[in-house]
N, C-alpha and C. Protein backbone atom coordinates (compact mmCIF):
# COMPACT_ATOMS: atom_id res chain seq x y z
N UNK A 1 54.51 45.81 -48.32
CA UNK A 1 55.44 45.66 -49.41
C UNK A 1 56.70 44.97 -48.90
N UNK A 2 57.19 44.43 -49.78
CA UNK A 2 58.47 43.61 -49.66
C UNK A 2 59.29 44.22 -49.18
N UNK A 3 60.52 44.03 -48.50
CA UNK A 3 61.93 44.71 -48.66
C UNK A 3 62.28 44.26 -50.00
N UNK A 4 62.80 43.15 -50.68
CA UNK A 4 63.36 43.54 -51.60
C UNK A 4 62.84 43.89 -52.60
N UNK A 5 61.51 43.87 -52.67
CA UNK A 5 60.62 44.82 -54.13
C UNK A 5 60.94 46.58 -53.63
N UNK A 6 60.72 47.06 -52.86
CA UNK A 6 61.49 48.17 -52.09
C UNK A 6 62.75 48.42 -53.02
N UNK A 7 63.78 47.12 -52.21
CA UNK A 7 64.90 48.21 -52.84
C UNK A 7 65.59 47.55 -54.28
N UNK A 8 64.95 46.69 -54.79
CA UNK A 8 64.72 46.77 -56.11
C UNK A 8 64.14 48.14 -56.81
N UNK A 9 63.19 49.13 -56.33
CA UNK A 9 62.83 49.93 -56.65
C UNK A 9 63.94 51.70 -56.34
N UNK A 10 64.68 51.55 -55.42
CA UNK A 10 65.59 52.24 -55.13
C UNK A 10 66.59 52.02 -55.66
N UNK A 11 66.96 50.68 -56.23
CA UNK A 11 67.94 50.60 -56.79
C UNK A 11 67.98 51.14 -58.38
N UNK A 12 66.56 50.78 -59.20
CA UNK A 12 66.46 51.40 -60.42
C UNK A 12 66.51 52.55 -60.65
N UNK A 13 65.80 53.37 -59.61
CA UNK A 13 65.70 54.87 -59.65
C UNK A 13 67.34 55.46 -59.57
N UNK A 14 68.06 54.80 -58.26
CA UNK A 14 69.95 55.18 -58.56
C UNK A 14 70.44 55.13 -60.13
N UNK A 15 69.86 54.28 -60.50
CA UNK A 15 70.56 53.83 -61.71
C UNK A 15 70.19 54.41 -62.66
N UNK A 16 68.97 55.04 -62.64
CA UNK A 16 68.22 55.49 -63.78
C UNK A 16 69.48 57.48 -63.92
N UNK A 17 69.06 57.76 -62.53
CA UNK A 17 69.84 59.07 -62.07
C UNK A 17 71.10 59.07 -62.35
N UNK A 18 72.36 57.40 -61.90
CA UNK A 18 73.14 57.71 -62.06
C UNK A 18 73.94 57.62 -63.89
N UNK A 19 72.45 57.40 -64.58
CA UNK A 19 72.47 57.03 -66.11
C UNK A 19 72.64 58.32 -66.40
N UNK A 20 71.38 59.44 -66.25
CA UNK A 20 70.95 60.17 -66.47
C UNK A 20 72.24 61.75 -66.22
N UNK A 21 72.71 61.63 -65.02
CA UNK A 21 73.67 63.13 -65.37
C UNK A 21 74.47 63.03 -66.08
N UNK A 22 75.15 61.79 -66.28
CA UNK A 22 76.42 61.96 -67.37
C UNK A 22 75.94 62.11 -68.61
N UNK A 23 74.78 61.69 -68.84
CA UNK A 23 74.13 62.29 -70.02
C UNK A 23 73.96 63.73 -70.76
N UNK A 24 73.66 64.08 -69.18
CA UNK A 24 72.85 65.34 -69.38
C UNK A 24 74.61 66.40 -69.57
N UNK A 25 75.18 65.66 -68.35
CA UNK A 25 76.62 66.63 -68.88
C UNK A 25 77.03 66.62 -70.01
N UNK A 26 77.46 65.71 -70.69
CA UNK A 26 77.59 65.17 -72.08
C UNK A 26 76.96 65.93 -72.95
N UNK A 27 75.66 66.13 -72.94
CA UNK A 27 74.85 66.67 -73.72
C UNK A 27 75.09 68.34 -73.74
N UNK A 28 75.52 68.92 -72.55
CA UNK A 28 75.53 70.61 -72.28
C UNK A 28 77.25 70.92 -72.51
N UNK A 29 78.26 69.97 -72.34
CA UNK A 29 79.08 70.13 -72.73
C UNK A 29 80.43 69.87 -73.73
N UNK A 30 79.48 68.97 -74.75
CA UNK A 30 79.62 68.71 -75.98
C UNK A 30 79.86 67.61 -76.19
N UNK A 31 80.76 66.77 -75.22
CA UNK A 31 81.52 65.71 -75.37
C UNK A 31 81.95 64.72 -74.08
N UNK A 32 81.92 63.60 -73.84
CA UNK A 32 81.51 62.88 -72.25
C UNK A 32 82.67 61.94 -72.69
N UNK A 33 83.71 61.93 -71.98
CA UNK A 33 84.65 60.64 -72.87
C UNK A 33 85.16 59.87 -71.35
N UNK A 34 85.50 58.74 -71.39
CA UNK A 34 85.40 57.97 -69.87
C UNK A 34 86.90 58.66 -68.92
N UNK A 35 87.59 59.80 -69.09
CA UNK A 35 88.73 59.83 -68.24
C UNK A 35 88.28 60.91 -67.40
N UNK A 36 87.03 61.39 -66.99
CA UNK A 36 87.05 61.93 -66.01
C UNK A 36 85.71 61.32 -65.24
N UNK A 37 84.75 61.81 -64.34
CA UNK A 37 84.09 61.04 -63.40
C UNK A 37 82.74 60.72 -63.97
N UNK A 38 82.10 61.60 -64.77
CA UNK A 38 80.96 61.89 -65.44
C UNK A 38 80.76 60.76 -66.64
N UNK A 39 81.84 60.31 -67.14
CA UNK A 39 81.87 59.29 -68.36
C UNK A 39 81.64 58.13 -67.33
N UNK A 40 82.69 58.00 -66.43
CA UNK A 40 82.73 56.72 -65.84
C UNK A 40 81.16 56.20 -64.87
N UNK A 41 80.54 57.22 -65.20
CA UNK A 41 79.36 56.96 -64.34
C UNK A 41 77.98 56.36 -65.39
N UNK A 42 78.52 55.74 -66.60
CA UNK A 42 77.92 55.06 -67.37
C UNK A 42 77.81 53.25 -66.96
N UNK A 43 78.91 53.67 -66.67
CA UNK A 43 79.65 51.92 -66.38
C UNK A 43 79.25 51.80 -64.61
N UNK A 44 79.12 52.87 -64.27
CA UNK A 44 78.48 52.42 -62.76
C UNK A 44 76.94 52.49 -62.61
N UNK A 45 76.32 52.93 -63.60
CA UNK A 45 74.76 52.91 -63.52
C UNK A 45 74.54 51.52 -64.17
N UNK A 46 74.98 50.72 -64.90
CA UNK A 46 74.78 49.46 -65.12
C UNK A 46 74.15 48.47 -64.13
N UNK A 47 75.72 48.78 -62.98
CA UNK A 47 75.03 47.44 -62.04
C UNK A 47 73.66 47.62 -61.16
N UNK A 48 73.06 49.11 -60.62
CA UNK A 48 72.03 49.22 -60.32
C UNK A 48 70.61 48.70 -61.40
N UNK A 49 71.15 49.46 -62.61
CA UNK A 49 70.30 49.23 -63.42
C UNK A 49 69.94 47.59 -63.92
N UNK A 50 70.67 46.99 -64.01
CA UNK A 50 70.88 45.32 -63.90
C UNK A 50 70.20 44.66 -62.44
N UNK A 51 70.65 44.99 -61.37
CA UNK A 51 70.23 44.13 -59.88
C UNK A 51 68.98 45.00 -59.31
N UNK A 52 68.49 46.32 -59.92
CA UNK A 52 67.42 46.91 -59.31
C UNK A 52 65.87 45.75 -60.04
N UNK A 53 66.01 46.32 -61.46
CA UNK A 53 64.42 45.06 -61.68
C UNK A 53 64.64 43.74 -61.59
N UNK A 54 65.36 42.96 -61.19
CA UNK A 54 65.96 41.56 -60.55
C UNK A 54 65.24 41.60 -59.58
N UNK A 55 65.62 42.68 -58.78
CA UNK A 55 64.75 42.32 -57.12
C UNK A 55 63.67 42.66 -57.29
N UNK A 56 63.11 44.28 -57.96
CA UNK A 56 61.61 44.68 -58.03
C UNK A 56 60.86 43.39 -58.40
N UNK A 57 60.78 43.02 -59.64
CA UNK A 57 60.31 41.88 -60.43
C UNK A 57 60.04 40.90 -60.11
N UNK A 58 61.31 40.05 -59.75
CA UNK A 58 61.98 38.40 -59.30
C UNK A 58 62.23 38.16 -60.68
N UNK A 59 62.76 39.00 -61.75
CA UNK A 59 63.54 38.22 -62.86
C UNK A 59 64.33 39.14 -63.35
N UNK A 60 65.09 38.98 -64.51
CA UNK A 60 65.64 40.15 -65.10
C UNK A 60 64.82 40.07 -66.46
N UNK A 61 64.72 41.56 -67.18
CA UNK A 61 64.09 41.98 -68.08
C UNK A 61 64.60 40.64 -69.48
N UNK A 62 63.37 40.84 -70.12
CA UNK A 62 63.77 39.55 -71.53
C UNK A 62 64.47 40.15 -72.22
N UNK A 63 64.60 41.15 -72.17
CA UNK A 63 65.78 42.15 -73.54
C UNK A 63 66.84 41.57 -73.07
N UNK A 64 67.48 41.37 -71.79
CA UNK A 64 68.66 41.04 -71.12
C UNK A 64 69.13 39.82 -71.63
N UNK A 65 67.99 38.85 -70.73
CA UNK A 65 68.09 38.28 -71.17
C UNK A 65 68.32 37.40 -72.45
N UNK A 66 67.69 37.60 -73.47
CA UNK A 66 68.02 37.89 -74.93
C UNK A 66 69.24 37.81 -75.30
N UNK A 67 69.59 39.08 -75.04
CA UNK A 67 71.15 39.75 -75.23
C UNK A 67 72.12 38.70 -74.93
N UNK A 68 72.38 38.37 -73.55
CA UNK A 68 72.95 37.40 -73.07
C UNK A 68 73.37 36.77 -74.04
N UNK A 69 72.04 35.62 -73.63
CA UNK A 69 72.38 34.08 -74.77
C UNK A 69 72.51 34.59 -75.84
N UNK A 70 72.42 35.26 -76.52
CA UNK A 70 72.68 35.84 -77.96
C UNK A 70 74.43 36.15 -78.32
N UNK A 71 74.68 37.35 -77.47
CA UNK A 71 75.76 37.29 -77.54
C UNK A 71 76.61 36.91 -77.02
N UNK A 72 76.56 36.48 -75.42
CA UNK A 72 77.96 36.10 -74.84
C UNK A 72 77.77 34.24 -74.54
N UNK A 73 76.40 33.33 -74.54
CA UNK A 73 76.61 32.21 -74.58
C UNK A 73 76.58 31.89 -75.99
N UNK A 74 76.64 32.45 -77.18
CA UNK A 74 76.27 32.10 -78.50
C UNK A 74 74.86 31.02 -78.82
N UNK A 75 73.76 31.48 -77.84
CA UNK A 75 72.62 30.21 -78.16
C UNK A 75 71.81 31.45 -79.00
N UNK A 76 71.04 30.62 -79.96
CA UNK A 76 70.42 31.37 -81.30
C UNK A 76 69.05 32.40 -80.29
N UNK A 77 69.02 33.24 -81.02
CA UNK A 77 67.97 34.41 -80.45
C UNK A 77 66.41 34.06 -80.47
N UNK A 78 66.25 32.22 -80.40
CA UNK A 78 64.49 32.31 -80.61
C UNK A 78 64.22 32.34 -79.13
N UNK A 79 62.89 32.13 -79.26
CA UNK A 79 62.26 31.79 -77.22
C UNK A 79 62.73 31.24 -76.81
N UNK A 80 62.01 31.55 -75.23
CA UNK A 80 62.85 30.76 -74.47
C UNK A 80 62.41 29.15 -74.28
């Protein structure tokens, strides 16, 4: 196996986990709002979650992609 299919794969799983407790806190204690560490760990599971199937793969997911040109280059949402 690759190194970076490897830690493409370590990297999703961080991301998936570091998605996953602020959730779960959120969820057991009613309310998750970004000024303490547990909120802010939404915005840090992104970049794993973004650069982990990049490397597993060799692309990024088409939803992303999508998204992208859709919303932040303004090119219309057909194929690619």
């Amino acid at each position: 196996m690759e190194y970076r299919k490897l830690l493409g794969m370590i990297l999703t799983g961080v991301g998936i986990l570091l998605y996953a407790i602020p959730l779960t806190y959120g969820f057991f204690k009613g309310s998750l709002g970004t000024d303490n560490i547990f909120g802010m760990g939404f915005y840090v599971s992104l970049i794993p979650i973004l650069i982990g199937p990049a490397l597993w793969f060799g692309e990024v997911p088409e939803a992303i992609v999508k998204t992208v040109r859709a919303k932040i280059l303004r090119v219309g949402g057909g194929s690619t």
